[in-house]
Protein backbone atom coordinates (compact mmCIF):
# COMPACT_ATOMS: atom_id res chain seq x y z
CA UNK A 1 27.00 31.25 46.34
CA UNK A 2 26.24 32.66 42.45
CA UNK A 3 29.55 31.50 41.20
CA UNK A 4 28.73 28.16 42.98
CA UNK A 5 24.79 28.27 41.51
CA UNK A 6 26.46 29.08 37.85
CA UNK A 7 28.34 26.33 37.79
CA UNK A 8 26.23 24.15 38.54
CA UNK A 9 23.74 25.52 35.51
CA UNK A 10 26.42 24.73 33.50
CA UNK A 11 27.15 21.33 34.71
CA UNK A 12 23.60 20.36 34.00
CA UNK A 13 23.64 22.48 30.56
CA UNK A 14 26.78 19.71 29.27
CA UNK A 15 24.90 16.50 31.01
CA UNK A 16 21.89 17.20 28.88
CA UNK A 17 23.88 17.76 25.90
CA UNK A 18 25.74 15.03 26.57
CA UNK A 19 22.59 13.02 27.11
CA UNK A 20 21.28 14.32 23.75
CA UNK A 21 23.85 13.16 21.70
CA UNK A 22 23.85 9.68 23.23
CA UNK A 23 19.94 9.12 23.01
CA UNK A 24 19.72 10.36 19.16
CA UNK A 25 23.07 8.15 18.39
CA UNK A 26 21.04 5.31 20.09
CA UNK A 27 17.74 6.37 18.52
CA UNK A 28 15.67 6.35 21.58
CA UNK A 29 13.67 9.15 19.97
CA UNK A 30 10.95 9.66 22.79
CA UNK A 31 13.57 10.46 25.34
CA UNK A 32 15.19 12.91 22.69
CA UNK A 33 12.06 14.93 22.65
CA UNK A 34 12.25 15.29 26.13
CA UNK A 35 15.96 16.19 26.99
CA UNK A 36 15.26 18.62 23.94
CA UNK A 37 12.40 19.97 25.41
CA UNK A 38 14.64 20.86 28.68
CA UNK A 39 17.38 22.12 26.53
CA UNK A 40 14.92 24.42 25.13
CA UNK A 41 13.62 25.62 28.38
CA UNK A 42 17.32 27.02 29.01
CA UNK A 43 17.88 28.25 25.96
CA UNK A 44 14.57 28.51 23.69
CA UNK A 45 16.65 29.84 20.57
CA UNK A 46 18.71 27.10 20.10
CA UNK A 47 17.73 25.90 16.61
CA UNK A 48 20.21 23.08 16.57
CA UNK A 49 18.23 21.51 19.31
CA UNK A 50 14.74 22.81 18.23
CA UNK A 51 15.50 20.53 14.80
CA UNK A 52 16.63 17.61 16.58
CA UNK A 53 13.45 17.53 18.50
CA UNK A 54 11.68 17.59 15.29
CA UNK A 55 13.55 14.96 13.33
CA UNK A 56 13.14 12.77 16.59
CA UNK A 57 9.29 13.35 16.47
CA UNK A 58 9.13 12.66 13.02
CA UNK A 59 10.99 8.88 13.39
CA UNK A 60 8.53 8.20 16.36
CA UNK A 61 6.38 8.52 13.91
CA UNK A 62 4.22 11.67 15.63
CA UNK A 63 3.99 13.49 12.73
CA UNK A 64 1.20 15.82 13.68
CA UNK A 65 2.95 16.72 16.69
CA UNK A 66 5.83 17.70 14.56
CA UNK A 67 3.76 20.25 12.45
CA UNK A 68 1.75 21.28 15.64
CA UNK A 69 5.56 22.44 17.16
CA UNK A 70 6.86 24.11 13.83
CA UNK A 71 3.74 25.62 13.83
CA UNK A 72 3.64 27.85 17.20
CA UNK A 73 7.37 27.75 17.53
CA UNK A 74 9.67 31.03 17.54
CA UNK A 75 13.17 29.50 16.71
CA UNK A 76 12.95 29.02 12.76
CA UNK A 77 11.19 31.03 10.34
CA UNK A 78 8.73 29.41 7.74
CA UNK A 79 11.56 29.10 5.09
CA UNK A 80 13.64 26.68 7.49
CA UNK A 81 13.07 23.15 7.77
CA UNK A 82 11.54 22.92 4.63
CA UNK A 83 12.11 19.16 4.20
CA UNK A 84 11.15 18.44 7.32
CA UNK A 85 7.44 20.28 6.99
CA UNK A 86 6.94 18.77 3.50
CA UNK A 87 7.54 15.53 4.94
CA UNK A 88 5.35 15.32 7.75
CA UNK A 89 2.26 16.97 5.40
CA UNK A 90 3.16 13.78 3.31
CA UNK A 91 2.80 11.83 5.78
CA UNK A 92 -0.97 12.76 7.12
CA UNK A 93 -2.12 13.04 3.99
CA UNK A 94 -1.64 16.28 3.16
CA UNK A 95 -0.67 15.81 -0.62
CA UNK A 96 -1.25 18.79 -2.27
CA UNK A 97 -0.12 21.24 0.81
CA UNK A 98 3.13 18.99 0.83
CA UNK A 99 3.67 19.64 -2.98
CA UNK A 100 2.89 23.76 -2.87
CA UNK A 101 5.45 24.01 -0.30
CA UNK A 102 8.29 21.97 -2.22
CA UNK A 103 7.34 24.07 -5.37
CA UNK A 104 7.58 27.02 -3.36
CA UNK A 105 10.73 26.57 -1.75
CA UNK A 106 12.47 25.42 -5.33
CA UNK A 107 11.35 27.71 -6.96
CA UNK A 108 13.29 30.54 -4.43
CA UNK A 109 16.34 29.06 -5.84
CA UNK A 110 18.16 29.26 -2.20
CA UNK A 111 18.59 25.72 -1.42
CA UNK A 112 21.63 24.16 -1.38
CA UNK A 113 22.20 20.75 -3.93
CA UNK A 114 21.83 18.33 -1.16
CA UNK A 115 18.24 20.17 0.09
CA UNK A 116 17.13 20.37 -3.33
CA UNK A 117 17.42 16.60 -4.37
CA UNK A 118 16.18 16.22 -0.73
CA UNK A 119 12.67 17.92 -2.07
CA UNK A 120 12.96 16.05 -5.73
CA UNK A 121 13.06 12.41 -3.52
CA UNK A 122 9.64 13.74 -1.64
CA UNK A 123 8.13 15.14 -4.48
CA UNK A 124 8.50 12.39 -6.98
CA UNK A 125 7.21 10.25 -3.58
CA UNK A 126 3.96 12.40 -3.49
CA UNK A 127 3.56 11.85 -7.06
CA UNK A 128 3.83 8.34 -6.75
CA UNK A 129 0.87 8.19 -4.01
CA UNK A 130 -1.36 10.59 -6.43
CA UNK A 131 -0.82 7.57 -9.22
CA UNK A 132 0.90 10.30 -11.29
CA UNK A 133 3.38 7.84 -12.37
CA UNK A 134 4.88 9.21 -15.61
CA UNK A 135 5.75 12.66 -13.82
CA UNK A 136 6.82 10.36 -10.77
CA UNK A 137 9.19 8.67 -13.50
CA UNK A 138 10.61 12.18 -15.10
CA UNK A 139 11.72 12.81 -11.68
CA UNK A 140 13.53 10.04 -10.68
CA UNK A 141 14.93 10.48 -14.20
CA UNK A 142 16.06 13.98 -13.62
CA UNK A 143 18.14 12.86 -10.29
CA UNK A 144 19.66 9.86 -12.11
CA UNK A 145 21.03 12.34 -14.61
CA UNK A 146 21.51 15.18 -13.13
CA UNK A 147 24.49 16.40 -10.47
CA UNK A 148 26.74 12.87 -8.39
CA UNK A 149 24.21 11.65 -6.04
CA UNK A 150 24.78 13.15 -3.03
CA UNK A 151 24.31 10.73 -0.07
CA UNK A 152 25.36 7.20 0.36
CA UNK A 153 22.91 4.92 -1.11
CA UNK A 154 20.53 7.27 -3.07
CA UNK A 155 21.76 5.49 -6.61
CA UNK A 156 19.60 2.82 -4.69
CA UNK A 157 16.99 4.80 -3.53
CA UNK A 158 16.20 5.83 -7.17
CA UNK A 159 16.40 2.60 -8.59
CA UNK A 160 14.07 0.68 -6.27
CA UNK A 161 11.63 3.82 -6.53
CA UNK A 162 11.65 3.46 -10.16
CA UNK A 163 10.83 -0.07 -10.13
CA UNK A 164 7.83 0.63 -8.06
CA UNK A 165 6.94 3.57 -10.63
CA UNK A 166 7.36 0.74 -13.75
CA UNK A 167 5.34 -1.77 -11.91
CA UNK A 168 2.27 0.99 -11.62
CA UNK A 169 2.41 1.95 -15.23
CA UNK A 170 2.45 -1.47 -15.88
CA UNK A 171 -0.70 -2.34 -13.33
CA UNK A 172 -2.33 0.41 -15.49
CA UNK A 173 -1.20 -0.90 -18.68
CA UNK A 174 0.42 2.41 -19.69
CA UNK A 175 3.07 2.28 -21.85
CA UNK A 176 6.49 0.57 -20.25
CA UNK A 177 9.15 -1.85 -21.50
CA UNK A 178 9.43 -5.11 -20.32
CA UNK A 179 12.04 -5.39 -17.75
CA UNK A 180 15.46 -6.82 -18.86
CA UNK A 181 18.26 -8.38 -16.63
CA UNK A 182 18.85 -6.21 -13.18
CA UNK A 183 21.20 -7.06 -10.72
CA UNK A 184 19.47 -7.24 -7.10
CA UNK A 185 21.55 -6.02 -4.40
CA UNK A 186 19.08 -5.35 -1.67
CA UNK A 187 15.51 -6.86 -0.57
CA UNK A 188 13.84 -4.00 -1.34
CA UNK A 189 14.53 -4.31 -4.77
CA UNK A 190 13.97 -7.59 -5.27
CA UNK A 191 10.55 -7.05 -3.85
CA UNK A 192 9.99 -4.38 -6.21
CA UNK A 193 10.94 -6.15 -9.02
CA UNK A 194 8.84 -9.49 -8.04
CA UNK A 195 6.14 -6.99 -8.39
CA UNK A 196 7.04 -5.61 -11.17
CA UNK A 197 7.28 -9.41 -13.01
CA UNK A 198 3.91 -9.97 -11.64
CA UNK A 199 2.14 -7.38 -13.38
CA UNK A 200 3.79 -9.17 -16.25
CA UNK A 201 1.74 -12.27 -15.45
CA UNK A 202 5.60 -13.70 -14.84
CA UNK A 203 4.23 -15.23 -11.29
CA UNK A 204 7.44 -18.00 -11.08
CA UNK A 205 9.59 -15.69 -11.33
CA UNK A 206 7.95 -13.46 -9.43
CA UNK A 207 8.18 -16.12 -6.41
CA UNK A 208 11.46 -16.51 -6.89
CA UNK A 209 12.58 -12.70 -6.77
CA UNK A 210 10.09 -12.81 -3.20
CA UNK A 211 12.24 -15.61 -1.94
CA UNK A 212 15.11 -13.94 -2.39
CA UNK A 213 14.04 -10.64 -0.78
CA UNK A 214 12.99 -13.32 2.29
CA UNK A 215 16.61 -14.60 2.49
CA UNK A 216 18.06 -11.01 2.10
CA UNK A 217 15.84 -9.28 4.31
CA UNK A 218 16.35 -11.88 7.17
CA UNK A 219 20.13 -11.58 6.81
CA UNK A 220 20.10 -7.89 7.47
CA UNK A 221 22.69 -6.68 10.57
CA UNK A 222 22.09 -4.35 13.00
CA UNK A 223 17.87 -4.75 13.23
CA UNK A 224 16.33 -6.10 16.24
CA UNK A 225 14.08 -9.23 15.42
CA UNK A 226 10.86 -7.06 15.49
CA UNK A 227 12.47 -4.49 12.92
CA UNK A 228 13.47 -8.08 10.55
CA UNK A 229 9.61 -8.73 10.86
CA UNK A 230 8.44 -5.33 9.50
CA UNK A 231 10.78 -5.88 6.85
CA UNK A 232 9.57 -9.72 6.18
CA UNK A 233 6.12 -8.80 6.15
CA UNK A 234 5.23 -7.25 2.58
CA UNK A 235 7.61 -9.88 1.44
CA UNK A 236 5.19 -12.69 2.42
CA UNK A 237 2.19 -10.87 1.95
CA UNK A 238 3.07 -10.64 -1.57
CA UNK A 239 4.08 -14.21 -1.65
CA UNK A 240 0.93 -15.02 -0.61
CA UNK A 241 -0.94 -13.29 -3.12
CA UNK A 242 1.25 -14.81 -6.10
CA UNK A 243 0.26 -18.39 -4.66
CA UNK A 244 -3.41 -17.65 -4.55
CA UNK A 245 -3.55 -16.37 -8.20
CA UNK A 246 -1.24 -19.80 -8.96
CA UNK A 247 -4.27 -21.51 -7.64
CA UNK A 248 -1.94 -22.74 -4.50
CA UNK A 249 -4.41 -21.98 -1.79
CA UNK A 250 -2.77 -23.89 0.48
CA UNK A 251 0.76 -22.53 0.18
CA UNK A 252 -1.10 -18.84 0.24
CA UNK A 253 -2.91 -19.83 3.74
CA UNK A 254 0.10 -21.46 5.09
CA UNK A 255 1.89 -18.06 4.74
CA UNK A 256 -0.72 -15.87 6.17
CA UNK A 257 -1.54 -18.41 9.02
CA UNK A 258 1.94 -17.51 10.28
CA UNK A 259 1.43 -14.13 11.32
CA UNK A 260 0.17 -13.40 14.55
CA UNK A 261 -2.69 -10.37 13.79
CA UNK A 262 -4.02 -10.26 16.84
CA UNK A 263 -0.29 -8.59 18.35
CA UNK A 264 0.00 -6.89 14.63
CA UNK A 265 -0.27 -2.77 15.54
CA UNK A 266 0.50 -1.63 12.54
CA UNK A 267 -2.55 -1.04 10.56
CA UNK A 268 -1.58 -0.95 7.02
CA UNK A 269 -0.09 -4.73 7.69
CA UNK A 270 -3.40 -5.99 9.45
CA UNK A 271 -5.92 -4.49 6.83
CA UNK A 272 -3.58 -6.32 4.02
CA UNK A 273 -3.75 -9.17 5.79
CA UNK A 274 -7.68 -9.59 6.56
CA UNK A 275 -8.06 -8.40 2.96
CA UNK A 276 -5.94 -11.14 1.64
CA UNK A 277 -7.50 -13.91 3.71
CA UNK A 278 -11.29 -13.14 2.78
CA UNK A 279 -10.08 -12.89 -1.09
CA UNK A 280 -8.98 -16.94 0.13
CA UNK A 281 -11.72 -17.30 1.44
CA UNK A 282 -9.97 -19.25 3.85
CA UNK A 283 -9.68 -18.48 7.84
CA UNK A 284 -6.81 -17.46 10.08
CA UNK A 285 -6.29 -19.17 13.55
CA UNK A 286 -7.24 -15.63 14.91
CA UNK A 287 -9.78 -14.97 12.54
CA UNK A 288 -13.00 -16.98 11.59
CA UNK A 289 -14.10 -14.75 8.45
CA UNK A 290 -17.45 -17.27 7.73
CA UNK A 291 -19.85 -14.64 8.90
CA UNK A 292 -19.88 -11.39 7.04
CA UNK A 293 -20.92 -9.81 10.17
CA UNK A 294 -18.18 -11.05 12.48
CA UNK A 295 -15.44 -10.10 8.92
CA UNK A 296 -17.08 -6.19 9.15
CA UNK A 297 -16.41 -5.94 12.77
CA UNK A 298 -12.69 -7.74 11.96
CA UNK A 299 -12.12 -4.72 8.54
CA UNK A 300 -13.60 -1.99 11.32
CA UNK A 301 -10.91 -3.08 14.54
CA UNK A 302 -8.36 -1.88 12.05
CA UNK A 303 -8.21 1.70 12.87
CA UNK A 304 -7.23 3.93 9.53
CA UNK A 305 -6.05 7.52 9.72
CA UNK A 306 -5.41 9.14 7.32
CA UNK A 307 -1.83 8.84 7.01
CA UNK A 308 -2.31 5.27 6.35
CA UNK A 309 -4.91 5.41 3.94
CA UNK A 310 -2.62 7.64 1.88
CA UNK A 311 -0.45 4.96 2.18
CA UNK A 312 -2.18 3.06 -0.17
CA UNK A 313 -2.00 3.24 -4.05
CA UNK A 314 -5.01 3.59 -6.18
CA UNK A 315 -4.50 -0.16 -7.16
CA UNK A 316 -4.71 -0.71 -3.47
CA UNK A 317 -7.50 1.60 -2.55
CA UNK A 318 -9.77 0.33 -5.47
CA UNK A 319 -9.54 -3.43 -4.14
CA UNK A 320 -9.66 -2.63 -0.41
CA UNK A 321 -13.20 -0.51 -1.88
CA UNK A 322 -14.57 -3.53 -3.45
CA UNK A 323 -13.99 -6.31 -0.85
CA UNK A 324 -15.66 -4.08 2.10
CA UNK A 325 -18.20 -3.70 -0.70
CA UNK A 326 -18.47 -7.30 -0.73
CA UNK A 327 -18.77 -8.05 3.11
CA UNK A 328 -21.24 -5.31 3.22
CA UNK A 329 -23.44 -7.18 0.48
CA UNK A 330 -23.12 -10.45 2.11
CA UNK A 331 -23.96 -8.81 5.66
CA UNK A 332 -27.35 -7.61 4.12
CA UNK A 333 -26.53 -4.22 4.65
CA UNK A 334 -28.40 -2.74 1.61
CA UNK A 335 -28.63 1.18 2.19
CA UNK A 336 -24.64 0.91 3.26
CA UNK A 337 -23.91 -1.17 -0.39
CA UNK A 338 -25.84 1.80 -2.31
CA UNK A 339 -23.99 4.66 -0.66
CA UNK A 340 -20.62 2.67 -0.61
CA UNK A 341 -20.96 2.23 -4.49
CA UNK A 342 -21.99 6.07 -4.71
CA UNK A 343 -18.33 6.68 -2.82
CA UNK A 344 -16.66 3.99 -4.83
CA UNK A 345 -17.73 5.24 -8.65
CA UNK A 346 -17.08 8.85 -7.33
CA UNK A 347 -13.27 7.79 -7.01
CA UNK A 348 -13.29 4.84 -9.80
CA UNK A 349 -15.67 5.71 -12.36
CA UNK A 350 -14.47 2.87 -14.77
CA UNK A 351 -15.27 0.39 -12.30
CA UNK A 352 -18.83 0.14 -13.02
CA UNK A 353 -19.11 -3.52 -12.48
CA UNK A 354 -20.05 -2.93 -8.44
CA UNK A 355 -23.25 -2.25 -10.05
CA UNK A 356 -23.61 -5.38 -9.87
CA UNK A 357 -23.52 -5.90 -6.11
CA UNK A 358 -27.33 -4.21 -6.69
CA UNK A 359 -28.16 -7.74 -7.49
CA UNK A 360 -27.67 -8.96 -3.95
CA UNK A 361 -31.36 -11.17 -3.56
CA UNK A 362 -29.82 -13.41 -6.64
CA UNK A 363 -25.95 -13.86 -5.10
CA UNK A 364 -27.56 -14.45 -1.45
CA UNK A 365 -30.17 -16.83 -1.85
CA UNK A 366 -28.50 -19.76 -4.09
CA UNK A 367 -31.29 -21.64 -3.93
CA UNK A 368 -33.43 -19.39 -4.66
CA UNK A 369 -35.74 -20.55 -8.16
CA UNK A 370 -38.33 -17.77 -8.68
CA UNK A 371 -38.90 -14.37 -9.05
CA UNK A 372 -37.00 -11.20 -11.02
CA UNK A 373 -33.80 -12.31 -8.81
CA UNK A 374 -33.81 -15.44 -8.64
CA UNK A 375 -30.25 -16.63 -9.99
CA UNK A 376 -31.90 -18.24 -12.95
CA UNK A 377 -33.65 -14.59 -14.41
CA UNK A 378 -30.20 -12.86 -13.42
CA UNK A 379 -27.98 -15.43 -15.07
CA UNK A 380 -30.37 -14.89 -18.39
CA UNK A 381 -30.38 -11.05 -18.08
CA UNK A 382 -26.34 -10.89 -17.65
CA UNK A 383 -25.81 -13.50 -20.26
CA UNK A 384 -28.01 -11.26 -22.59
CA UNK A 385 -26.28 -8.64 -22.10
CA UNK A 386 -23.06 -10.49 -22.49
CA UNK A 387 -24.10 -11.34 -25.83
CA UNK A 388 -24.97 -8.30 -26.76
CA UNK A 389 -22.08 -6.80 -27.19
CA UNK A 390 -20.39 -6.41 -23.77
CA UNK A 391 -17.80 -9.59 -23.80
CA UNK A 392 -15.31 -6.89 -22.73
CA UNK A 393 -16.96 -6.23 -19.51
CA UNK A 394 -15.05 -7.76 -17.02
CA UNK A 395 -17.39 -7.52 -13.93
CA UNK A 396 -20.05 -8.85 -15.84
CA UNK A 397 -18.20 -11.84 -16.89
CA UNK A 398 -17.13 -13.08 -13.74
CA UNK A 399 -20.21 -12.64 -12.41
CA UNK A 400 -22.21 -14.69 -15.39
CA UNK A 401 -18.57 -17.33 -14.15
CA UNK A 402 -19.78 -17.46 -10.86
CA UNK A 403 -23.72 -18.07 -11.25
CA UNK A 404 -22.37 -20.88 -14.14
CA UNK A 405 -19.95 -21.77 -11.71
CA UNK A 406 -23.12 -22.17 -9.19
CA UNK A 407 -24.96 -24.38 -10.95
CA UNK A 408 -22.25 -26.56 -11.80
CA UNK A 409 -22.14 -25.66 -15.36
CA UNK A 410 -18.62 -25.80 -15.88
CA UNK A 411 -17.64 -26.29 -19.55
CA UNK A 412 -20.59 -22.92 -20.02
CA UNK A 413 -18.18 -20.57 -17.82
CA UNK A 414 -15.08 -22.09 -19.88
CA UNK A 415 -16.74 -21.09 -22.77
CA UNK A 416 -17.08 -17.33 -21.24
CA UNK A 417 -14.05 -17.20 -20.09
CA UNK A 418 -12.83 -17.85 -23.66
CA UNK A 419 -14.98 -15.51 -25.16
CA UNK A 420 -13.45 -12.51 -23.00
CA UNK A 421 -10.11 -13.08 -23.76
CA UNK A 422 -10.64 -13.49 -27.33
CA UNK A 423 -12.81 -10.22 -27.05
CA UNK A 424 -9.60 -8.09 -26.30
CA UNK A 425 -10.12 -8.70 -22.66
CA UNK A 426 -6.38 -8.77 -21.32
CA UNK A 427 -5.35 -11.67 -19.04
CA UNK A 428 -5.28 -10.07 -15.64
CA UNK A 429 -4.08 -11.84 -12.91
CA UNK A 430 -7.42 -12.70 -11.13
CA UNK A 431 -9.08 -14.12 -14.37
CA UNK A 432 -6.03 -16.51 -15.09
CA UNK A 433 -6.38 -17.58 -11.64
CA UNK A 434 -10.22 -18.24 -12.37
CA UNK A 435 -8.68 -19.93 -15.75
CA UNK A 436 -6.55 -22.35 -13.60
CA UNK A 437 -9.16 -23.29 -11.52
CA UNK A 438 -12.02 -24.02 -14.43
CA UNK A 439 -9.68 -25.63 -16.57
CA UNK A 440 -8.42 -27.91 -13.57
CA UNK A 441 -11.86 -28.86 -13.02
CA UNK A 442 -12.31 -29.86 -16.75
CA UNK A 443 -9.08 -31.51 -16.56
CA UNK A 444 -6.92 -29.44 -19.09
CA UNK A 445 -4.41 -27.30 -18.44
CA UNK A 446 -4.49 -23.52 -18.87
CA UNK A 447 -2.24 -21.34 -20.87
């Protein structure tokens, strides 16, 4: 009977191996973490196993659970799987843990080349999310010209990443080239460099770089349909978002009308989306964003960790800010406005024009003809202020724009609009949108 019993063991030991290899080569990653985990019970030292549990948990996305195993396990010290840790602190927004540990372990000097760049790639990554662009940029630089790239595709990897670097340094007008002629050879970077020519104002061409990542990304092998989606859906976002500031609303709401948010469970996707439709003020067959109320309840179904609010870059984070701002105004909700703009200054303190949200009797009641703030003693106050020397300050332009805009008083907000941009005021993408819109009213065309 032992020999018998033995046997058996073993046969079972070689199915689950067996079983193993086929789920990760398939990528069914939940049922790798549990033919791991029964591997493991058998032999709990087996480190080859112990890491392909972990790399499985990681692309299921369960990156907590990941650091909560390498954490209380007793197969691999705290100098092995290096990568792998660093990664999934990156991932729940653990930033500056995620950096000490990369510093830590290249500074010991023991990796091997391939680990090493491994760490660079995350590290210029986490840079990139703390909008520390330029040492995101030396970097990338650093792997371009240092030893052969070392895995298949990761001349790629650093050139779409440094697109997305140029097109933040040139968001924050920090000093970058114009782009010159680059051959696109995947979808990612022709979305990167769409952006990149938007932040140039260059919107056509822009659209035409999105269209192409469209075509490229839907002509991808070996992705299900859903997969194709995830890839589509930045694309069109984007695409969006150049129509609006063309002044196409309609092309813009056609886009975002054809995704289903409702069935959307990816959060980062839905809170883009709901963002960009309330900047249209437009509404989405699934959405009716009329009522401020009924568009906080909308922003607050899309649940946020905090993984997926490091997701977003300070660009991002800053608009995102203002438009809950916004609803919050509109919604009457004064004491959340005043400690929302205490939050928002604390992380952008040069965005002092949601000051002006502290105006909310004047924006709420239009019709509203007496009193400190009534539009008519707020449009003389900001246009007072305007005149007195602060033609530079962008908030309070568009805000003296709007009230003009109010009351009808077109040619007046032309004649602000001028004034800004002749003030040094660059042409940002918003206020040329604005420019299209006032100028199509007066019947002239804008720059």
């Amino acid at each position: 009977m032992p020999p018998k019993k033995a046997s058996q063991k073993g046969s079972s030991l070689q199915e689950l191996l067996s079983n193993l290899t086929m789920l990760v080569e398939n990528e069914e990653h939940e049922s790798v973490v549990a033919v791991a985990d029964k591997l493991l019970a058998q032999n709990p030292s087996d480190k080859k196993t112990f890491k392909t549990k972990i790399i499985a948990l990681i692309k299921a996305d369960k990156y907590s659970t990941a650091l909560s195993e390498l954490a209380k396990n007793t197969v691999v010290t705290n100098d092995e799987l290096t990568l792998e840790r660093a990664y999934c602190l990156y991932r729940v927004g653990k930033l500056e843990d995620a950096n000490g540990l990369i510093d830590q372990a290249l500074s010991s000097q023991q990796l091997g080349a391939a680990d090493s760049r491994g760490l660079k790639h995350l590290k210029a990554q986490i840079a990139y999310r703390q909008d520390k662009f330029a040492d995101a940029k030396a970097i990338y630089d650093d792997l371009a010209s240092g030893l052969q790239y070392m895995v298949d595709g990761e001349d790629h990897d650093v050139l779409v990443n440094s697109l997305a670097i140029q097109t933040q340094q040139r968001w924050w007008n920090q000093n970058v080239q114009p782009t010159g002629n680059v051959q696109v050879v995947s979808h990612e970077q022709a979305y990167n460099l769409a952006t990149l020519k938007l932040s140039e104002n260059k919107y056509n061409e822009a659209l035409a770089l999105l269209a192409q990542a469209k075509q490229m990304a839907q002509s991808l092998e070996g992705l299900s349909e859903s997969e194709i989606q995830d890839e589509l859906s930045p694309i069109l976002i984007q695409a969006a978002y150049v129509h609006a500031l063309l002044g196409e609303i309609k092309e813009a709401s056609e886009i975002l009308s054809g995704f289903n948010i409702l069935s959307d469970t990816d959060p980062l996707t839905k809170d883009l989306l709901i963002n960009n439709i309330l900047a249209l003020h437009d509404n989405h067959p699934a959405y009716n964003l009329s009522n401020p109320h009924v568009t906080l309840r909308h922003l607050d179904s899309v649940v946020q960790t905090v993984s997926s609010k490091s997701s977003y870059i300070k660009f991002q984070r800053k608009i995102i800010s203002e438009n809950r701002l916004s609803v919050e105004y509109l919604a009457g909700k004064e004491i959340a406005v005043k400690k929302g703009i205490k939050r928002h200054l604390e992380e952008f303190p040069e965005d002092e024009g949601v000051r002006l949200l502290t105006f909310r009797p004047a924006i709420l009641d239009p019709f509203s003809t007496g009193g400190k703030y009534s539009n008519k003693n707020v449009l003389k106050r900001a246009l007072k202020r305007f005149s007195s020397g602060e033609k530079t300050n962008v908030a309070l332009g568009v805000a003296i724009i709007q009230l003009l805009m109010e009351k009808k008083k077109v040619d007046h907000a032309a004649e602000i609009l001028e004034q800004m941009f002749k003030s040094g005021v660059p042409r940002y993408a918003g206020l040329v949108a604005v420019e299209r819109e006032i100028f199509g009213l007066q019947g002239r065309k804008s720059i």
